[in-house]
Structures are given as C-alpha cells and as structure tokens.
PDB file of N, CA and C in Angstrom:
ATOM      1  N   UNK A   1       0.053  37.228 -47.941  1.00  0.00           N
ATOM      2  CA  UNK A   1      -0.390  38.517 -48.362  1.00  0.00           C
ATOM      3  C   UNK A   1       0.547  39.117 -49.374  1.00  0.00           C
ATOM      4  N   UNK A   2      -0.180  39.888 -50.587  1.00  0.00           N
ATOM      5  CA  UNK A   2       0.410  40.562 -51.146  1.00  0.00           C
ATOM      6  C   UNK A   2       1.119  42.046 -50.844  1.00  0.00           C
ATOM      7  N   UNK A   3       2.399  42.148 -51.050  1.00  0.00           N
ATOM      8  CA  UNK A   3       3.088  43.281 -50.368  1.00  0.00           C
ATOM      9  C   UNK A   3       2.555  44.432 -51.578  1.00  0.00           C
ATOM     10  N   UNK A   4       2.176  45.958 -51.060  1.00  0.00           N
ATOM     11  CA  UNK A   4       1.601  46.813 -51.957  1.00  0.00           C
ATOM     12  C   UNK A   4       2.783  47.064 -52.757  1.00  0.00           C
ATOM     13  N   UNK A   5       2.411  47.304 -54.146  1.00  0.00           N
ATOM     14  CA  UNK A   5       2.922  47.974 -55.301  1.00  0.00           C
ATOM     15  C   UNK A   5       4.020  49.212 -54.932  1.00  0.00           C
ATOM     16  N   UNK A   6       4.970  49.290 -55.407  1.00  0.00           N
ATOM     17  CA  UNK A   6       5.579  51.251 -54.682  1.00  0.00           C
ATOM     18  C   UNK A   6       5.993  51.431 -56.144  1.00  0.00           C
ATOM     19  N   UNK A   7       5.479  52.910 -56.171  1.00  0.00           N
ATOM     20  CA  UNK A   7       5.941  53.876 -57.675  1.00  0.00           C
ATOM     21  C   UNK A   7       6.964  53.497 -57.503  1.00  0.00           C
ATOM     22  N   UNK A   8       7.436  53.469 -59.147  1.00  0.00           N
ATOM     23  CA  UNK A   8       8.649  53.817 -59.072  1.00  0.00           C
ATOM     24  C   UNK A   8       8.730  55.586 -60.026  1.00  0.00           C
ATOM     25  N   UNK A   9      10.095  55.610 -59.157  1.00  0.00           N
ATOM     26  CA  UNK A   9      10.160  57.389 -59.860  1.00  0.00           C
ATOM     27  C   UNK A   9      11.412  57.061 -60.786  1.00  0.00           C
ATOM     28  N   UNK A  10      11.354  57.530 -61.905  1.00  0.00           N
ATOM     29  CA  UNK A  10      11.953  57.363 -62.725  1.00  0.00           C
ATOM     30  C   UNK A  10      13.061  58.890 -63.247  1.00  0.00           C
ATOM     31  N   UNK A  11      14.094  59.033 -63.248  1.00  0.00           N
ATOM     32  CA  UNK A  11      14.320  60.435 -63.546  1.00  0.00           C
ATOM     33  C   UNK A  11      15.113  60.186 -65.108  1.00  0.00           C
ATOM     34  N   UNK A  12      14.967  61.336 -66.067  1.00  0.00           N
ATOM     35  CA  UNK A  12      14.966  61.288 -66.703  1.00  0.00           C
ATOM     36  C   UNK A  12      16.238  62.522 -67.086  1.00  0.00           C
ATOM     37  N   UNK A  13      17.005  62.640 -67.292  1.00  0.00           N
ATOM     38  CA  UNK A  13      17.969  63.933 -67.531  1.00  0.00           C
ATOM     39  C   UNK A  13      18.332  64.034 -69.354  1.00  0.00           C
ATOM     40  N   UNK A  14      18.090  65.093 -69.619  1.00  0.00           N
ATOM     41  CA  UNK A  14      18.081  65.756 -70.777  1.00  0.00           C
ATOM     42  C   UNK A  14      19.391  66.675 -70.767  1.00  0.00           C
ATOM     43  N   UNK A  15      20.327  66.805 -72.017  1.00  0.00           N
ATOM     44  CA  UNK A  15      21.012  67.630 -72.255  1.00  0.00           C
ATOM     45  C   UNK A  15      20.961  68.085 -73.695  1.00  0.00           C
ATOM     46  N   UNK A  16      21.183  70.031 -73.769  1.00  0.00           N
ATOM     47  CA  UNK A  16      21.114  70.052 -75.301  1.00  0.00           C
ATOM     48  C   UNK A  16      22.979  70.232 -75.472  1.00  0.00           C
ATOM     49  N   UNK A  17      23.394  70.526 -76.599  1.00  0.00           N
ATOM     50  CA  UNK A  17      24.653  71.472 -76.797  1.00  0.00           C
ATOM     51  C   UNK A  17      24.309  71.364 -78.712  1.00  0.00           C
ATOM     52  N   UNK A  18      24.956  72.680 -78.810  1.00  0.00           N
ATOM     53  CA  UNK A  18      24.647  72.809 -80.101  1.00  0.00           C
ATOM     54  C   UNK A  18      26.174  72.082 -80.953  1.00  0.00           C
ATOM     55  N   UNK A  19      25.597  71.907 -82.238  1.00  0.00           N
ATOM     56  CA  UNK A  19      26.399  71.647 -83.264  1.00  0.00           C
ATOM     57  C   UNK A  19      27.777  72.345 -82.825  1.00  0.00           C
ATOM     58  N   UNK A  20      28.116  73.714 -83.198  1.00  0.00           N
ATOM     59  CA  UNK A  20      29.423  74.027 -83.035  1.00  0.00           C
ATOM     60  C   UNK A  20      30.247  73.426 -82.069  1.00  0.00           C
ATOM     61  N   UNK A  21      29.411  73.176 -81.008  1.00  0.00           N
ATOM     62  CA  UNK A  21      30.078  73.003 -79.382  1.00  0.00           C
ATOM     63  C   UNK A  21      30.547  71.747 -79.952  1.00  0.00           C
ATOM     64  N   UNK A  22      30.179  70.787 -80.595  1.00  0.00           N
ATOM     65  CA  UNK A  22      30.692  69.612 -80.506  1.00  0.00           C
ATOM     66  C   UNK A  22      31.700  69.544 -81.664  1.00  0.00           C
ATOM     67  N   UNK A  23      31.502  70.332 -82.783  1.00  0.00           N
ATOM     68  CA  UNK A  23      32.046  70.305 -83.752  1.00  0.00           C
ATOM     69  C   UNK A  23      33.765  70.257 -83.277  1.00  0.00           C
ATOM     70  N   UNK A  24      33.856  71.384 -82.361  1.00  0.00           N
ATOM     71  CA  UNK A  24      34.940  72.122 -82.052  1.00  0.00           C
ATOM     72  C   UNK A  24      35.514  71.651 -80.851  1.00  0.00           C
ATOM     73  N   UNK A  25      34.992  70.491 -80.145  1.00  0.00           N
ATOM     74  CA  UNK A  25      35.793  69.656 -79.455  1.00  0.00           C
ATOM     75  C   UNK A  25      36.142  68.209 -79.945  1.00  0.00           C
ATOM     76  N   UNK A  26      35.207  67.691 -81.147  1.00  0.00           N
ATOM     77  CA  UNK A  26      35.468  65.796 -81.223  1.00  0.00           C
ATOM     78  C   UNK A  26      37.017  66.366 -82.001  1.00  0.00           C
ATOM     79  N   UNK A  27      37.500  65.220 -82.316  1.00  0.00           N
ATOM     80  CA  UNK A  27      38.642  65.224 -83.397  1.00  0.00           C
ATOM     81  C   UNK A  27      37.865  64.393 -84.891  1.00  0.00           C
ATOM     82  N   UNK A  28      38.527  65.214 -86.071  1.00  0.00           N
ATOM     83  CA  UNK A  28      38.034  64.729 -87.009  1.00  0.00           C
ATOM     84  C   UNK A  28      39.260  63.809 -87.983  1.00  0.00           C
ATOM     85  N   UNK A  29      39.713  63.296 -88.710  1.00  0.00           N
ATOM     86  CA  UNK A  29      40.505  62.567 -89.168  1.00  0.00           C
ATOM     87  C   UNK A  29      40.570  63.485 -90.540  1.00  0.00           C
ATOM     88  N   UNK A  30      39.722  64.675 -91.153  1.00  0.00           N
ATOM     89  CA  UNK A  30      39.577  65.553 -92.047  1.00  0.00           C
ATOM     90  C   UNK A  30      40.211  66.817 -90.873  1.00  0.00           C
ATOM     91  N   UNK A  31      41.370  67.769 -91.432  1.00  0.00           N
ATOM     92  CA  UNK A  31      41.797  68.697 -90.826  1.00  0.00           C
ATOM     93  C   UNK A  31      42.473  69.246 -91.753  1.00  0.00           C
ATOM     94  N   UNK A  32      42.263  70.715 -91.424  1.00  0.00           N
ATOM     95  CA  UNK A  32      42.635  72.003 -92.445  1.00  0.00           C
ATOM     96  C   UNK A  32      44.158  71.984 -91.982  1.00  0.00           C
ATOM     97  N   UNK A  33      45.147  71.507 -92.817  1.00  0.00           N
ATOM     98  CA  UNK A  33      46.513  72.151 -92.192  1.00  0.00           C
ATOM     99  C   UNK A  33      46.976  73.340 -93.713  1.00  0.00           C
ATOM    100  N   UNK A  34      47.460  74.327 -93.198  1.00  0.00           N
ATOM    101  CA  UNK A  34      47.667  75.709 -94.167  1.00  0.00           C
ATOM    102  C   UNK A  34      48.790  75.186 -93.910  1.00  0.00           C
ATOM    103  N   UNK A  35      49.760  74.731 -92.607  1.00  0.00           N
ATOM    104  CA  UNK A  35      51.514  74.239 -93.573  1.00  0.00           C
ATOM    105  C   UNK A  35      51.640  73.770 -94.549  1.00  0.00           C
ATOM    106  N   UNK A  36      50.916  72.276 -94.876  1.00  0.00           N
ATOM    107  CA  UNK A  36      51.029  71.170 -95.464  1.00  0.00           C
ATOM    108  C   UNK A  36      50.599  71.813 -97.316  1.00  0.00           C
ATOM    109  N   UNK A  37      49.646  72.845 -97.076  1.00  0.00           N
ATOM    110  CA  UNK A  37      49.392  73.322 -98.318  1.00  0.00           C
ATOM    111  C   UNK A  37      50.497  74.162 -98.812  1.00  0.00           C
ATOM    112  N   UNK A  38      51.167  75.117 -97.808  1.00  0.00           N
ATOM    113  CA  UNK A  38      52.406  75.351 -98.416  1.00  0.00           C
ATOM    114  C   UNK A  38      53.565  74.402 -99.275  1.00  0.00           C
ATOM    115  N   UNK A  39      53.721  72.898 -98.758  1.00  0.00           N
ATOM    116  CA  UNK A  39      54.775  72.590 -99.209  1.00  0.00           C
ATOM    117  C   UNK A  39      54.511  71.508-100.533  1.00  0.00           C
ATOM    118  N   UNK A  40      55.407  71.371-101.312  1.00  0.00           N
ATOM    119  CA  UNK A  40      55.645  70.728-102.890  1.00  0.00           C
ATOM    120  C   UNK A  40      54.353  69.594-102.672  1.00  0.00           C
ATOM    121  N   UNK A  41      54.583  68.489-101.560  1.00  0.00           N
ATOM    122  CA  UNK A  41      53.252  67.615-102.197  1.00  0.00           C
ATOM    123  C   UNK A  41      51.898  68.547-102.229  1.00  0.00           C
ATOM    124  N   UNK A  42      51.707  69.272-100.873  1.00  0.00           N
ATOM    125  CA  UNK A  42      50.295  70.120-100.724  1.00  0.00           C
ATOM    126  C   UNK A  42      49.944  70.927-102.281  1.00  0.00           C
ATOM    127  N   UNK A  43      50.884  71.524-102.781  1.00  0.00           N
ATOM    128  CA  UNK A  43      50.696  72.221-103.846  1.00  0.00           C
ATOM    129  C   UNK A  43      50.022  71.387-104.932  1.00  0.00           C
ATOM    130  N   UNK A  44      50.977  70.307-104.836  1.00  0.00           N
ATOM    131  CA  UNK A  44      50.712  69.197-106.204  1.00  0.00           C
ATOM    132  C   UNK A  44      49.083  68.460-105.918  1.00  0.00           C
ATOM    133  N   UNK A  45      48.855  68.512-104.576  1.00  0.00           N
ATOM    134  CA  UNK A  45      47.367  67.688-104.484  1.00  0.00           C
ATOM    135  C   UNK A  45      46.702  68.708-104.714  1.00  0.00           C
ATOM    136  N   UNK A  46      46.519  69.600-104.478  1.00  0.00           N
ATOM    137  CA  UNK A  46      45.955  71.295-104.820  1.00  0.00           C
ATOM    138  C   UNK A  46      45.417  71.429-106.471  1.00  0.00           C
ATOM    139  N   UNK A  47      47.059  70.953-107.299  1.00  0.00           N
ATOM    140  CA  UNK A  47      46.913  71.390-108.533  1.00  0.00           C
ATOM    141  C   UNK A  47      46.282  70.018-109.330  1.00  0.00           C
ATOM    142  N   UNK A  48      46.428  68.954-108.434  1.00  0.00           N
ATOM    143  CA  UNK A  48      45.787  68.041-109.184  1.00  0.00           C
ATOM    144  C   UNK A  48      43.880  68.027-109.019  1.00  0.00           C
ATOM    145  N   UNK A  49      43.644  68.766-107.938  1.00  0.00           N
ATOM    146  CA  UNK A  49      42.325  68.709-107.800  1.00  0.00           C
ATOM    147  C   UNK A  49      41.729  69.990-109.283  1.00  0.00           C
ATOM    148  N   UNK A  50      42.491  71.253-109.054  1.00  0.00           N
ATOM    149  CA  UNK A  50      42.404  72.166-110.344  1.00  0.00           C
ATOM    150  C   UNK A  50      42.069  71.465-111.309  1.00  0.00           C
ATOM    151  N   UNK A  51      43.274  70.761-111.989  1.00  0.00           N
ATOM    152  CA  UNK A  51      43.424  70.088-112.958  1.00  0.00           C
ATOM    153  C   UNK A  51      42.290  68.878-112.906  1.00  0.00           C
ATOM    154  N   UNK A  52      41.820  68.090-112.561  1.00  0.00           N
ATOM    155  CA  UNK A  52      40.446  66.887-112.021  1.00  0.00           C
ATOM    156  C   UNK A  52      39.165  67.927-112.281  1.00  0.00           C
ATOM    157  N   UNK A  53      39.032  68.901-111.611  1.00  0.00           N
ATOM    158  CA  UNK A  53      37.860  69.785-111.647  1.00  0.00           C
ATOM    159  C   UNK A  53      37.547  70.346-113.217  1.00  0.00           C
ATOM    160  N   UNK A  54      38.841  70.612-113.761  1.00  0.00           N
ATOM    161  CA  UNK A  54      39.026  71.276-115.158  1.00  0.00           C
ATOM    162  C   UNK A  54      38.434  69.873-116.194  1.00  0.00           C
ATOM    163  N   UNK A  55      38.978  68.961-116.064  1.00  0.00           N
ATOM    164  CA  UNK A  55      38.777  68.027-117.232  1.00  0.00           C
ATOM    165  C   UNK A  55      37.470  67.661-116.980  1.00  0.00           C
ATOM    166  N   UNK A  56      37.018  67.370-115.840  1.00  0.00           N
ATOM    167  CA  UNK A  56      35.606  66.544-116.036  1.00  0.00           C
ATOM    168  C   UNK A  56      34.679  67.551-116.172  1.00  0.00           C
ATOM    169  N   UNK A  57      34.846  69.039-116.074  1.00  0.00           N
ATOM    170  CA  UNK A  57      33.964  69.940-116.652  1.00  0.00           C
ATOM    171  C   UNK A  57      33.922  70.061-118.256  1.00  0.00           C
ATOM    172  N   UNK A  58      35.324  69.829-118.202  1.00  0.00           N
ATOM    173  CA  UNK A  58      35.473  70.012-120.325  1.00  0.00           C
ATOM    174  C   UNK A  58      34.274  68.642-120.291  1.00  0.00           C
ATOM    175  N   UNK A  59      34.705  67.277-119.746  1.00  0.00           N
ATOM    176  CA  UNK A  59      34.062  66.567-120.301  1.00  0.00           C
ATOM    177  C   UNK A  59      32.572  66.388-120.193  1.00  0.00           C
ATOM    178  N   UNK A  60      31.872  66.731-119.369  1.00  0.00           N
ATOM    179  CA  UNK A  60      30.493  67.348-119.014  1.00  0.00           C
ATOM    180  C   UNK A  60      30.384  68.727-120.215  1.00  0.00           C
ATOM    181  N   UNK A  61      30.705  69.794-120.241  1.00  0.00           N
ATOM    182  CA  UNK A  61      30.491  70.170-121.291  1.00  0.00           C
ATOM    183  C   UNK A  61      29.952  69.956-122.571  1.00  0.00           C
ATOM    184  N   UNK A  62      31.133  69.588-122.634  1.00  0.00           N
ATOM    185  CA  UNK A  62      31.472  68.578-124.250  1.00  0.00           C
ATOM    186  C   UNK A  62      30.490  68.129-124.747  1.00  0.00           C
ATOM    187  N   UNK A  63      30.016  66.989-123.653  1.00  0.00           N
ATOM    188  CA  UNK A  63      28.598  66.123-124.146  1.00  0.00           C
ATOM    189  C   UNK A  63      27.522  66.887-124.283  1.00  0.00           C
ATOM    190  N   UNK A  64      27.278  67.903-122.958  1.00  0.00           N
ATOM    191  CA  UNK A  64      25.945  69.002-122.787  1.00  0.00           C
ATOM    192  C   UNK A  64      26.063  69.848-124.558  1.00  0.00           C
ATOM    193  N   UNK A  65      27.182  70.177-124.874  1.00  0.00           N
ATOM    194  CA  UNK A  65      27.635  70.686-125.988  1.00  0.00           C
ATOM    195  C   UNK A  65      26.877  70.009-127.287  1.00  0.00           C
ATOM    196  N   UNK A  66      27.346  68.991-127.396  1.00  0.00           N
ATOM    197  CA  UNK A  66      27.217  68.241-128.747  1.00  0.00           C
ATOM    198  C   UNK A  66      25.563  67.585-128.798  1.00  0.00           C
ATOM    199  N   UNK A  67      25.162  67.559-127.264  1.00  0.00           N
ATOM    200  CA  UNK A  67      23.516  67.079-127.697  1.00  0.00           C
ATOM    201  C   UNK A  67      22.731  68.514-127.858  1.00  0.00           C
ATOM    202  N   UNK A  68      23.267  69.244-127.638  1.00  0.00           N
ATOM    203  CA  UNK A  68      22.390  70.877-127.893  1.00  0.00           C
ATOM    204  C   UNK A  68      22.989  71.393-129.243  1.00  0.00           C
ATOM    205  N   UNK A  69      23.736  70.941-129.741  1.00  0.00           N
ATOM    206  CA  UNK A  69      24.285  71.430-131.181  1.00  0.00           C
ATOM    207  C   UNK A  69      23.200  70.094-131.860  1.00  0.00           C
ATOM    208  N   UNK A  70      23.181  68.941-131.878  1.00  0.00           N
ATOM    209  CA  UNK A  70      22.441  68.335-132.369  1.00  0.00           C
ATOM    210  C   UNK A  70      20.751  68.303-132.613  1.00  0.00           C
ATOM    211  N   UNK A  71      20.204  69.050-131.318  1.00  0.00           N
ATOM    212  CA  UNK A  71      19.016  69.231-131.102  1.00  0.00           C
ATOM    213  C   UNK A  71      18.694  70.468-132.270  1.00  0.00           C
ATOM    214  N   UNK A  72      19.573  71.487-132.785  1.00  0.00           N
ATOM    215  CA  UNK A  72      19.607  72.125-133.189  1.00  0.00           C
ATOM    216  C   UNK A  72      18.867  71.856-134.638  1.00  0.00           C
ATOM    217  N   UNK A  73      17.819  72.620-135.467  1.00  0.00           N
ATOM    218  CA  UNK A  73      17.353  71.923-136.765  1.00  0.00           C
ATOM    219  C   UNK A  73      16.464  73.302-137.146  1.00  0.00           C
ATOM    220  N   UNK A  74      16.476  73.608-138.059  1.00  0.00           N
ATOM    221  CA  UNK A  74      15.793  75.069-138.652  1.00  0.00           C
ATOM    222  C   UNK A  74      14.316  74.347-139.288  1.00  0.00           C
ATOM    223  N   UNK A  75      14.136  73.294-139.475  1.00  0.00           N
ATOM    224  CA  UNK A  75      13.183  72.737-139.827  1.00  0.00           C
ATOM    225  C   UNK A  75      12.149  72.959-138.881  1.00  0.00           C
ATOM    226  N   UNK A  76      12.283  72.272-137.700  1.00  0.00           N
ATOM    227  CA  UNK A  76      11.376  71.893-136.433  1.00  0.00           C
ATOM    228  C   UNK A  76      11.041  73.216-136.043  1.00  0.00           C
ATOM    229  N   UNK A  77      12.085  73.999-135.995  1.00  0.00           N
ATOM    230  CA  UNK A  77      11.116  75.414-135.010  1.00  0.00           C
ATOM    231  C   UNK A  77      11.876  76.692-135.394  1.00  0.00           C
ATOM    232  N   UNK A  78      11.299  76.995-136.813  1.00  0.00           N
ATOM    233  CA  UNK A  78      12.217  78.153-137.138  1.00  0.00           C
ATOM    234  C   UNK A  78      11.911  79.401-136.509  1.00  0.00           C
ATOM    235  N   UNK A  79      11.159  79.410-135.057  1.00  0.00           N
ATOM    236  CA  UNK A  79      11.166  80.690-134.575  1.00  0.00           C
ATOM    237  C   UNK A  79      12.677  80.520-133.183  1.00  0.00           C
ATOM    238  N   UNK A  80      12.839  79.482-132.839  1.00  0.00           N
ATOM    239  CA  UNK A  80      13.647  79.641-131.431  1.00  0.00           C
ATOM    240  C   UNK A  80      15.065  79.320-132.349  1.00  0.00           C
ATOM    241  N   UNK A  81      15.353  79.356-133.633  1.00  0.00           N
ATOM    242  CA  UNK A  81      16.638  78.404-134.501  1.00  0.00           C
ATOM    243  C   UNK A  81      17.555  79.362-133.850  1.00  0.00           C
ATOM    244  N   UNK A  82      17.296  80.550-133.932  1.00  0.00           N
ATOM    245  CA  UNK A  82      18.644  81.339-133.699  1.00  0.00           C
ATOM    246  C   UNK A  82      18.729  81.364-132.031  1.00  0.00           C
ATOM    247  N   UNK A  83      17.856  81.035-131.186  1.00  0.00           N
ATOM    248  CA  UNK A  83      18.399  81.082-129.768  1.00  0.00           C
ATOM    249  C   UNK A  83      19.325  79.600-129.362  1.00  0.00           C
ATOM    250  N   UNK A  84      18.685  78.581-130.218  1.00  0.00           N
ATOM    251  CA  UNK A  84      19.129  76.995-130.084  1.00  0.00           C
ATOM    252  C   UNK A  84      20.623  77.714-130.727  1.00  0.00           C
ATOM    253  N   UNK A  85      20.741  78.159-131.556  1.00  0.00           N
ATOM    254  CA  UNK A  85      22.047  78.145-132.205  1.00  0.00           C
ATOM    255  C   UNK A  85      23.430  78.907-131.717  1.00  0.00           C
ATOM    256  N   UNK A  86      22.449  79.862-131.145  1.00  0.00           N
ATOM    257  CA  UNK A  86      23.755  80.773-129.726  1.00  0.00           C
ATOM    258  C   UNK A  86      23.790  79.997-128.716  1.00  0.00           C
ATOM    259  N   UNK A  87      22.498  79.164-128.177  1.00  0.00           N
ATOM    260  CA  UNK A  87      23.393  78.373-127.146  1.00  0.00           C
ATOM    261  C   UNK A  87      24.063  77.259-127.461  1.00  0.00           C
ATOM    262  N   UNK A  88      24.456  76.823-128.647  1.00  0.00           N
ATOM    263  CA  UNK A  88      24.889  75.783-128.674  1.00  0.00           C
ATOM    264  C   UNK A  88      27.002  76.605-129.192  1.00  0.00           C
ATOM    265  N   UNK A  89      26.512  77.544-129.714  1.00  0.00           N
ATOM    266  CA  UNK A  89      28.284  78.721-129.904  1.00  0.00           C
ATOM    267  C   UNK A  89      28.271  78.185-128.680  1.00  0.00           C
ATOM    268  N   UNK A  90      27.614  79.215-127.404  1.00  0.00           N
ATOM    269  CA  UNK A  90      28.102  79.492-126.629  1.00  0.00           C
ATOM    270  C   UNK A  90      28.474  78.206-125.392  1.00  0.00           C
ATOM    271  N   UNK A  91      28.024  76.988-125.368  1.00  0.00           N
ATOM    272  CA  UNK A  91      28.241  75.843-125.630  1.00  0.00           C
ATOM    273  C   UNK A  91      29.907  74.813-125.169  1.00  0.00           C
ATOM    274  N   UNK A  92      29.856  75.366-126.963  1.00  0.00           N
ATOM    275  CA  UNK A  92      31.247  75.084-127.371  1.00  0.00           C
ATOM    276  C   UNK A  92      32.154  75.796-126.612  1.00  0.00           C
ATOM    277  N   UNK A  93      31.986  77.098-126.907  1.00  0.00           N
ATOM    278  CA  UNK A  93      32.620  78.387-126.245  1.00  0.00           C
ATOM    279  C   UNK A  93      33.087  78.014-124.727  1.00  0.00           C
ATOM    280  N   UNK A  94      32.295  78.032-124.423  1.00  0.00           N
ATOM    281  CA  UNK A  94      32.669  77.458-122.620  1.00  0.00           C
ATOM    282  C   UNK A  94      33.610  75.933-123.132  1.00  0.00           C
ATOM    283  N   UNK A  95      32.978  75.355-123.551  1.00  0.00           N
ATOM    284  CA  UNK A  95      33.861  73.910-123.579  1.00  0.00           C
ATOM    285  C   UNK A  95      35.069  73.806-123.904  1.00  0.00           C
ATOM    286  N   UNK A  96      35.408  74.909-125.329  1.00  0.00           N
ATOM    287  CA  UNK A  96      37.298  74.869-125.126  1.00  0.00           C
ATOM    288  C   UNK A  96      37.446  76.049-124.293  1.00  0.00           C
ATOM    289  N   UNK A  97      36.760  76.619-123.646  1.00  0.00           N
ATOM    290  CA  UNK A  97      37.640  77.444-122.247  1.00  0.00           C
ATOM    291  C   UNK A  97      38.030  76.644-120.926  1.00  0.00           C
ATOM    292  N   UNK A  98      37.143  75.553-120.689  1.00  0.00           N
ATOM    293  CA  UNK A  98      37.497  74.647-119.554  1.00  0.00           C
ATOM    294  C   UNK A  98      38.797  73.678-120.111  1.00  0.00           C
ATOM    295  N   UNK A  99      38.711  73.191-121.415  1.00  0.00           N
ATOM    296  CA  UNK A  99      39.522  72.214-122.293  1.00  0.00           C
ATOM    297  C   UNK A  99      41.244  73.057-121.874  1.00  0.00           C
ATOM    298  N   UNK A 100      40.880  74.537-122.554  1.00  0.00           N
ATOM    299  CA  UNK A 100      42.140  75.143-122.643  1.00  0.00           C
ATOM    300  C   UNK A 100      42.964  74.991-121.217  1.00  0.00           C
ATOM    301  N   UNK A 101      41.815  75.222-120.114  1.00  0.00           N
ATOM    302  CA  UNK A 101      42.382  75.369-118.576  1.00  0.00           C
ATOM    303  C   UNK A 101      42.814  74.203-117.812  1.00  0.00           C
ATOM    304  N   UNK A 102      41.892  73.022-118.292  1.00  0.00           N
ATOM    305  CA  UNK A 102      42.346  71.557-118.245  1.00  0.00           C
ATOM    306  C   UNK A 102      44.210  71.600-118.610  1.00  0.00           C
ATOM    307  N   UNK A 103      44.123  72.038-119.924  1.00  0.00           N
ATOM    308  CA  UNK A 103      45.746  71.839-120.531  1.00  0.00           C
ATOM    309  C   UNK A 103      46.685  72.371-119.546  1.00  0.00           C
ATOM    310  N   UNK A 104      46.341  73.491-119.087  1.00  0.00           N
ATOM    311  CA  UNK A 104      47.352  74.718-118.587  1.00  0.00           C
ATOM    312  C   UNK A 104      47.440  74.045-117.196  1.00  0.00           C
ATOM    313  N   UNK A 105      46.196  73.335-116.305  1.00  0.00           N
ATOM    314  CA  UNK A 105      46.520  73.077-115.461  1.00  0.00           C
ATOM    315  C   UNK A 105      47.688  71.567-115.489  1.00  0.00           C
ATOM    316  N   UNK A 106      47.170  71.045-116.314  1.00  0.00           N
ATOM    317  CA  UNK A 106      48.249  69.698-116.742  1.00  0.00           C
ATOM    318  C   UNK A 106      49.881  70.595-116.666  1.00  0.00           C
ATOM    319  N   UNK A 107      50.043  71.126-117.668  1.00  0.00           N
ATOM    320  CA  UNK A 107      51.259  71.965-117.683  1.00  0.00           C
ATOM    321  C   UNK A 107      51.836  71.957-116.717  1.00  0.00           C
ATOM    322  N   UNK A 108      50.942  72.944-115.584  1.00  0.00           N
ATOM    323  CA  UNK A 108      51.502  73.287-114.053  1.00  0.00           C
ATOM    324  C   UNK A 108      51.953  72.283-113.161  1.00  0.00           C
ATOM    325  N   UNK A 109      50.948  70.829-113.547  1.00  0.00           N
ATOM    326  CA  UNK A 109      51.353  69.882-112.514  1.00  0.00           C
ATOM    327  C   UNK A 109      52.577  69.285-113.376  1.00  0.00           C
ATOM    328  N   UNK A 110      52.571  68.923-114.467  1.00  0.00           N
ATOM    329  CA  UNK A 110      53.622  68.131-115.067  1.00  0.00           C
ATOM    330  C   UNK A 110      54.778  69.156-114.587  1.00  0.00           C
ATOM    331  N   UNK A 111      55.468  70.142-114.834  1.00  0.00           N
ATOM    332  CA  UNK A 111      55.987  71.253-114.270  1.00  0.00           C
ATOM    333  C   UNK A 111      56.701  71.126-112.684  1.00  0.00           C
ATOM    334  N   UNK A 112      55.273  71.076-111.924  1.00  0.00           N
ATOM    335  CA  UNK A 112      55.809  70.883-110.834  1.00  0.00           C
ATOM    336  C   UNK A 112      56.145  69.566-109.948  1.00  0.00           C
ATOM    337  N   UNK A 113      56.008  68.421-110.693  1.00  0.00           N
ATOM    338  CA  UNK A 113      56.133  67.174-110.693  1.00  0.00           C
ATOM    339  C   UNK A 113      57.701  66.643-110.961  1.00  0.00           C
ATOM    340  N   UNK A 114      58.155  67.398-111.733  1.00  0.00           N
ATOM    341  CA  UNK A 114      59.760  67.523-112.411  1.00  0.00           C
ATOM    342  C   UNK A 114      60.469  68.111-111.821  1.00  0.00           C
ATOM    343  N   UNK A 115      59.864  69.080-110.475  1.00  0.00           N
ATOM    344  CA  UNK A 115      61.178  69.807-109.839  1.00  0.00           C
ATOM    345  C   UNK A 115      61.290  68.617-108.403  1.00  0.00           C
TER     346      UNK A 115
END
C-alpha cells in the first residue's frame, strides 16, 4: 500500500531594512576622513583633482569652442550670424577662463609639491 501524501508547510520569512540602515552599518573601503584632508598629501590629492577637473574642461571647451566658431558662416544664415557669433566669443571666453584656472591650479600644486 501506498502511504498518503502529507502537505508540506513551507514557511517563508521576509525581511525589509532600508538603504540607510545598511549603508551605515557595512564597511566601505571608500571613507570620508577630514584628518587626512588636512594634511600635505590630502591637500595635494585635493589640488590635483582641482587642477584634473580644470584642464579637461579647458580641453572639452576648446574643442566645443573651435567647432562652433567654425560652424559659424554669414553666408548660410544671415539671420542667426550674430547669435552663432556671441556664442562662439563667449565660447572662447569660458575656455581661457578654465585654461587660466588650469595654470593657477598647476602653480598651487607645483608650489606645494616643493615644500
């Protein structure tokens, strides 16, 4: 004879916890230390990110710059010539202001690299 079938009961347990909760107990290998930014290397990785952020904007610029000065032509659409032509000043304009800040930040790190 076949012995009858028995349910099986299955339990199932669910837990939520939100984001923060976990955030704020795992350990991360990324951690904010405010000493480490106080001292000579913290500063220098600081000023090298300045300085990194500064140049590759000049150099993004630059290019955004020179294909909008090029697009530029009084021929093709002499009603928008003078808006193509302020944005392409203004353009430039931004581009040696990031260029200039690029330099200054170089300065600071070369500067503080020597003490």
């Amino acid at each position: 004879m076949e012995e009858p079938q028995r349910g099986r009961s299955h339990t199932v347990t669910t837990t939520t916890s939100s984001f923060a909760e976990n955030f704020s107990t795992t350990s991360s290998s990324f951690a904010y230390d405010r000493e480490f930014l106080r001292t000579a290397p913290g500063l220098l990785i600081v000023a090298e990110i300045g300085l990194c952020f500064n140049s590759s904007a000049f150099i993004l610029y630059l290019s955004a710059a020179v294909v909008d000065a090029s697009s530029v032509s009084p021929e093709r659409d002499s009603h928008n010539f003078n808006s193509w032509a302020a944005s392409s000043f203004f353009a430039f304009l931004v581009t040696i202001c990031y260029a200039g800040n690029a330099y200054f930040s170089f300065i600071a790190w070369r500067s503080r690299t020597a003490q």
